[in-house]
Protein backbone atom coordinates (compact mmCIF):
# COMPACT_ATOMS: atom_id res chain seq x y z
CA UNK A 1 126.67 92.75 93.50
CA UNK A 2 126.00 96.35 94.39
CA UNK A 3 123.02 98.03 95.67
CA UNK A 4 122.11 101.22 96.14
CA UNK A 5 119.42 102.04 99.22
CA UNK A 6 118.10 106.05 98.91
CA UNK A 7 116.40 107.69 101.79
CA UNK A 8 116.19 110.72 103.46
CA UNK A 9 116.25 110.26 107.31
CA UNK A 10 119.53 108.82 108.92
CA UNK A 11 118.71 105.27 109.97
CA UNK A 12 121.43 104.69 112.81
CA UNK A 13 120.80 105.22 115.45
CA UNK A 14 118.03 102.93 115.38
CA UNK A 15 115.31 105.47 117.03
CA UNK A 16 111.87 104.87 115.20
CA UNK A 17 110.25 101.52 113.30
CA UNK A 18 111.30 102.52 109.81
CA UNK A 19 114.65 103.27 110.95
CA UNK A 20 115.22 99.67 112.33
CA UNK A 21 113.43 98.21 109.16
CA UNK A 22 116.07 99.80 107.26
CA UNK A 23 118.67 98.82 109.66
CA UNK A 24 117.85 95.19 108.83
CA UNK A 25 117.65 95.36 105.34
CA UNK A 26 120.98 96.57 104.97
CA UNK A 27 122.16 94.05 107.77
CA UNK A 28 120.51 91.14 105.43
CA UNK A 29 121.53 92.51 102.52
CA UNK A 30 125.29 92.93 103.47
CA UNK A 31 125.28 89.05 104.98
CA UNK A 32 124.36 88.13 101.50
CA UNK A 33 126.89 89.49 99.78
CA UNK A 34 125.77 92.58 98.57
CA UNK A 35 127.82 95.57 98.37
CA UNK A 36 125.15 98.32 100.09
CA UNK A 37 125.53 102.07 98.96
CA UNK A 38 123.85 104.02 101.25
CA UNK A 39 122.40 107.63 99.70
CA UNK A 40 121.03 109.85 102.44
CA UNK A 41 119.35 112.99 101.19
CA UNK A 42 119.42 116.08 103.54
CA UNK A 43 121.57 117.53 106.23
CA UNK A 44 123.20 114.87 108.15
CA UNK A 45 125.77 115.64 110.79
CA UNK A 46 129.19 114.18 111.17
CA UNK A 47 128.74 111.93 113.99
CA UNK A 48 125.95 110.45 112.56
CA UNK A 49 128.13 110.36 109.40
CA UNK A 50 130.58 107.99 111.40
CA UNK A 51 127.69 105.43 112.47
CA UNK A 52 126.56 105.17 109.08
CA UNK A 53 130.02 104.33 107.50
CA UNK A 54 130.12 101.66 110.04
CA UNK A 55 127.07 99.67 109.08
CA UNK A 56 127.00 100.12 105.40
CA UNK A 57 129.90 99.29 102.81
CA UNK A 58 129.63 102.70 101.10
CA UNK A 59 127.63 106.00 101.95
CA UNK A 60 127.06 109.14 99.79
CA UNK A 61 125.21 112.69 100.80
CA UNK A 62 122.67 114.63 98.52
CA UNK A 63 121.50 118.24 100.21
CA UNK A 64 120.03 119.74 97.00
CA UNK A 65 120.71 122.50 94.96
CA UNK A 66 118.96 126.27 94.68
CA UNK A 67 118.76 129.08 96.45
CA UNK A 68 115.22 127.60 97.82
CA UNK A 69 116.84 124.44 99.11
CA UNK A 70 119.70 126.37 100.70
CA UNK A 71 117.70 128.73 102.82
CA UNK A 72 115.79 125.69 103.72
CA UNK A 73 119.37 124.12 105.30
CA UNK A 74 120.34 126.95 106.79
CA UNK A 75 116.79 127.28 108.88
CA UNK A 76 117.42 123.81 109.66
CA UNK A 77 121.36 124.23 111.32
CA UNK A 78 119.74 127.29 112.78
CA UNK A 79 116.75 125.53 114.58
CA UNK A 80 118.95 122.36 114.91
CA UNK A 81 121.81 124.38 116.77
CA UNK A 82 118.73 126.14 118.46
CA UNK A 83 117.50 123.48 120.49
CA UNK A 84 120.76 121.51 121.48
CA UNK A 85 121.68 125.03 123.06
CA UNK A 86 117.85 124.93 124.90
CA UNK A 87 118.19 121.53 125.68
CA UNK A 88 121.40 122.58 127.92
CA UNK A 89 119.00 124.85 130.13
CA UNK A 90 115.53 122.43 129.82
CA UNK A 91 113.73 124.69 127.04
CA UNK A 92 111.64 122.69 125.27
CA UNK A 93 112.18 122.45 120.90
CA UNK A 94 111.48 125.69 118.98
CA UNK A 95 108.78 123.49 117.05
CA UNK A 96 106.91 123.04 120.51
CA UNK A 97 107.76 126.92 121.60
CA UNK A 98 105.98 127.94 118.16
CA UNK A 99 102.89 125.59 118.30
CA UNK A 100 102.23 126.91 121.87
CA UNK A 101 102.75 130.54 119.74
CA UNK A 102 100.54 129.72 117.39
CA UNK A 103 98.05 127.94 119.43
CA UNK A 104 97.59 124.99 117.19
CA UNK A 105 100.16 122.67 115.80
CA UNK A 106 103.34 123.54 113.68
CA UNK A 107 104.08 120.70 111.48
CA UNK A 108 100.53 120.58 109.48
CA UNK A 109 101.65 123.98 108.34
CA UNK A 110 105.03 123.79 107.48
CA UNK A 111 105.46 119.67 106.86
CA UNK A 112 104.92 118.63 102.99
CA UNK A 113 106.81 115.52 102.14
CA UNK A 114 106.71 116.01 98.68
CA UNK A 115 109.26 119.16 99.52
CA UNK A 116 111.65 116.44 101.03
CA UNK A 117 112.78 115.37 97.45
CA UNK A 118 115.94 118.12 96.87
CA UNK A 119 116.07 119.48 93.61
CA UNK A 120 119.18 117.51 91.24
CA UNK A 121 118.87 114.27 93.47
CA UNK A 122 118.06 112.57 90.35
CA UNK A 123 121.23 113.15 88.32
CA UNK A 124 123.14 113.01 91.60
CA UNK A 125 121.70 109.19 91.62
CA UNK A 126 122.46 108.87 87.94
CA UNK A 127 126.23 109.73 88.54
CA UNK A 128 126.51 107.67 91.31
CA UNK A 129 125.14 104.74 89.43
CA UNK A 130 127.41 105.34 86.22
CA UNK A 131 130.66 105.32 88.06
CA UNK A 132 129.74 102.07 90.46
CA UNK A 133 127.25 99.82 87.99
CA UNK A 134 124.99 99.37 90.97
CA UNK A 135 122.56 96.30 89.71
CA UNK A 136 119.74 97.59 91.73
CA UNK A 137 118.09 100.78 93.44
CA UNK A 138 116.01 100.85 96.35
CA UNK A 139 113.82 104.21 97.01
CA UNK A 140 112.89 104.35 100.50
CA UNK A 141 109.55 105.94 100.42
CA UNK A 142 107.34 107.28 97.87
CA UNK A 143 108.27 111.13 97.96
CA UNK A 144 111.36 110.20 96.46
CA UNK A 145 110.56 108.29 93.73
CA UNK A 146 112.03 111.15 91.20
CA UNK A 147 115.74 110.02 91.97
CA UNK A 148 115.29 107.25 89.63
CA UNK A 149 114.29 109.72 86.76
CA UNK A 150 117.77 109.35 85.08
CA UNK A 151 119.24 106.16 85.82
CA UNK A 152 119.84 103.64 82.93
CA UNK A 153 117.86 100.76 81.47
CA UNK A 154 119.11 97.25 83.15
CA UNK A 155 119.35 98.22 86.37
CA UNK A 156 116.33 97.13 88.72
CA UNK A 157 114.61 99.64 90.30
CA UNK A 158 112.61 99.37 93.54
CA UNK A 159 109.78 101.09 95.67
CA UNK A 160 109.72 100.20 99.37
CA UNK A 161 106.43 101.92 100.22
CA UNK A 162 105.98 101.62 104.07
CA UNK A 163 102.63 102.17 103.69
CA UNK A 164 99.70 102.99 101.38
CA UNK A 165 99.77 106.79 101.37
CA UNK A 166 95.97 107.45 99.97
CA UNK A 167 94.78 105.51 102.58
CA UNK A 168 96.90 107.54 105.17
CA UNK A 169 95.28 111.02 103.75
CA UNK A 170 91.78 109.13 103.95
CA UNK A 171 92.27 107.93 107.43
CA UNK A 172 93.83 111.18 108.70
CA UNK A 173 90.70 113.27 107.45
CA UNK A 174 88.33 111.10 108.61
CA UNK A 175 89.37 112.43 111.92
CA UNK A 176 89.68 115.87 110.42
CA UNK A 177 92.93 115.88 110.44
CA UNK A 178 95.51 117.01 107.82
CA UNK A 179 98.03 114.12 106.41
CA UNK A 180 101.38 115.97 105.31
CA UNK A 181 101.39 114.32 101.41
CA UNK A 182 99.18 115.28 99.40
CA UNK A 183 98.16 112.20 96.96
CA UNK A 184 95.14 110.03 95.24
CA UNK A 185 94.72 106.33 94.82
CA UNK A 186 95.61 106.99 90.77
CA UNK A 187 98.70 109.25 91.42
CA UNK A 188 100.50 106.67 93.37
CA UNK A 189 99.03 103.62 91.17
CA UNK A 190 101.05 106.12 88.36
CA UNK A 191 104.23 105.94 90.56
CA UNK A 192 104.23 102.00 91.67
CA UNK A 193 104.34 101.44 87.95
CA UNK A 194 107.13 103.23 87.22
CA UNK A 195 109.44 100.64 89.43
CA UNK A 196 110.11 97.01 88.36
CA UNK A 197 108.98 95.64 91.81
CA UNK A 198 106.82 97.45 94.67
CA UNK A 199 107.74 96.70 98.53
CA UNK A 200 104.55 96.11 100.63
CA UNK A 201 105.87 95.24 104.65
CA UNK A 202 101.98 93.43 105.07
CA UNK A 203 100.07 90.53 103.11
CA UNK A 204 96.89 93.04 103.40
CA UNK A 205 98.87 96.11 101.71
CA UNK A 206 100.46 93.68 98.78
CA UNK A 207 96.99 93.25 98.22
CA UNK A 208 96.50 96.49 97.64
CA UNK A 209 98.76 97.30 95.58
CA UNK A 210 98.25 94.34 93.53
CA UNK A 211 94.65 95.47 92.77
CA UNK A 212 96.13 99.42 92.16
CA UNK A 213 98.79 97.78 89.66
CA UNK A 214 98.38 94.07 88.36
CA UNK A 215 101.45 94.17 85.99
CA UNK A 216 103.82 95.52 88.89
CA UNK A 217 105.50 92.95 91.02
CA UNK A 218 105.00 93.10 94.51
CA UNK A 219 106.96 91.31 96.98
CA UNK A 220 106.01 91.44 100.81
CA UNK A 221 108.72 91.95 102.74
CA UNK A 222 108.24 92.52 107.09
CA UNK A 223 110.23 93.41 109.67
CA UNK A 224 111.70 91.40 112.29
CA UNK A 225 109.98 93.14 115.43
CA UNK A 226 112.86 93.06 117.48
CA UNK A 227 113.34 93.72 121.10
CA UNK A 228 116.12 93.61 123.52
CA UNK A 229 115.17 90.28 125.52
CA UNK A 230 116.49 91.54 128.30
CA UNK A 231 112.79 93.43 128.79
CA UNK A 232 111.21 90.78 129.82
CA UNK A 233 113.97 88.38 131.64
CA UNK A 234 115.51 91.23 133.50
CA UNK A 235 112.38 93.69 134.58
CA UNK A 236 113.25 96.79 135.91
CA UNK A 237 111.03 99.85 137.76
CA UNK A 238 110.59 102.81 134.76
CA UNK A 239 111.28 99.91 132.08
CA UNK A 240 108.26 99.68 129.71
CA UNK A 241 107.90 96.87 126.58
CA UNK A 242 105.18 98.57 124.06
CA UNK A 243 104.76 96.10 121.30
């Protein structure tokens, strides 16, 4: 059985919570027998082209197409190569540089997740699928959801949401604050139904989306919570457990 997991930030190392939510579904997944096909979209470099390989049975890379797209890369190697060479002499990133610039934050200006899909992902996907028969699709996070635009009927296609992104933009300005994807209550009630089965990771968001979409299937699916054990048996001065 072969599945196909699409998302657009490199999940190894392990270095935020979605990452290691990924990380285990693809560890579960694999112990069950499934083939996993990894699609990452964006600029990923080689050694963290090596790490993936090792966890997954099969990995593929999307950057995008168009002229916009590829000046959008290149400021990224620039900034990227930017700050390793600062980090070398303790200058802080060029995003924190330009927000102290600016005098207010960078990313609320220059951050739109919607811009994170890259233009042709979605035939990209469809080839993929074609020449491996992959049973099912997962689309790690809502922004994406256009990759599954060309695929075939009989393959299974799911959402794993992460969270309920209206209610991020309503809690954000509530503290007049600006959320970086712009989207209503019936925009992503228009997207859940487009995928045979929604992701929720709490019983509280399932119920959510059950009441958005009552003909979409929703399974709730957590994560582990892991932690090194060795936090709390072997304490150490500096050494901090947040849970």
């Amino acid at each position: 059985r072969q599945i196909a997991i699409i998302f657009d930030t490199v999940p190894y190392p392990t270095r935020s919570g979605d990452n290691q939510r990924i990380a285990e579904l693809i560890s579960v997944l694999r112990d069950r027998g499934w083939y996993v096909h990894l699609v990452l979209c964006g600029l990923v470099e080689r050694r963290f082209k090596k790490i993936c390989r090792s966890h997954v049975d099969a990995l593929h890379i999307y950057s995008g197409t168009g002229l916009r797209t590829r000046v959008r890369n290149t400021l990224r190697r620039a900034v990227r190569c930017l700050d390793r060479a600062g980090n070398t002499v303790g200058l802080p990133p060029m995003e924190t540089i330009a927000s102290r610039l600016l005098g207010r934050p960078l990313a609320p200006l220059v951050i739109d997740y919607w811009q994170r899909y890259p233009n042709g992902l979605s035939e990209f996907v469809a080839a993929l699928q074609a020449s491996f028969a992959w049973d099912a699709v997962i689309v790690e996070y809502i922004w994406l959801h256009r990759s599954i635009d060309n695929l075939k009927n009989g393959i299974i296609r799911l959402l794993d949401t992460h969270d309920i992104q209206y209610k991020r933009v309503e809690e954000f300005a509530s503290r007049s604050m600006v959320f970086p994807l712009k989207i209503t209550r019936d925009e992503e009630r228009r997207i859940f139904d487009r995928f045979d089965a929604v992701i929720a990771i709490q019983s509280a968001e399932a119920n959510v989306i059950r009441e958005m979409c009552p003909q979409v299937r929703v399974l709730t699916v957590g994560s582990s919570g892991y932690f090194p054990t060795s936090a709390t048996s072997d304490p150490k001065n500096g050494r901090l457990l947040y849970v």
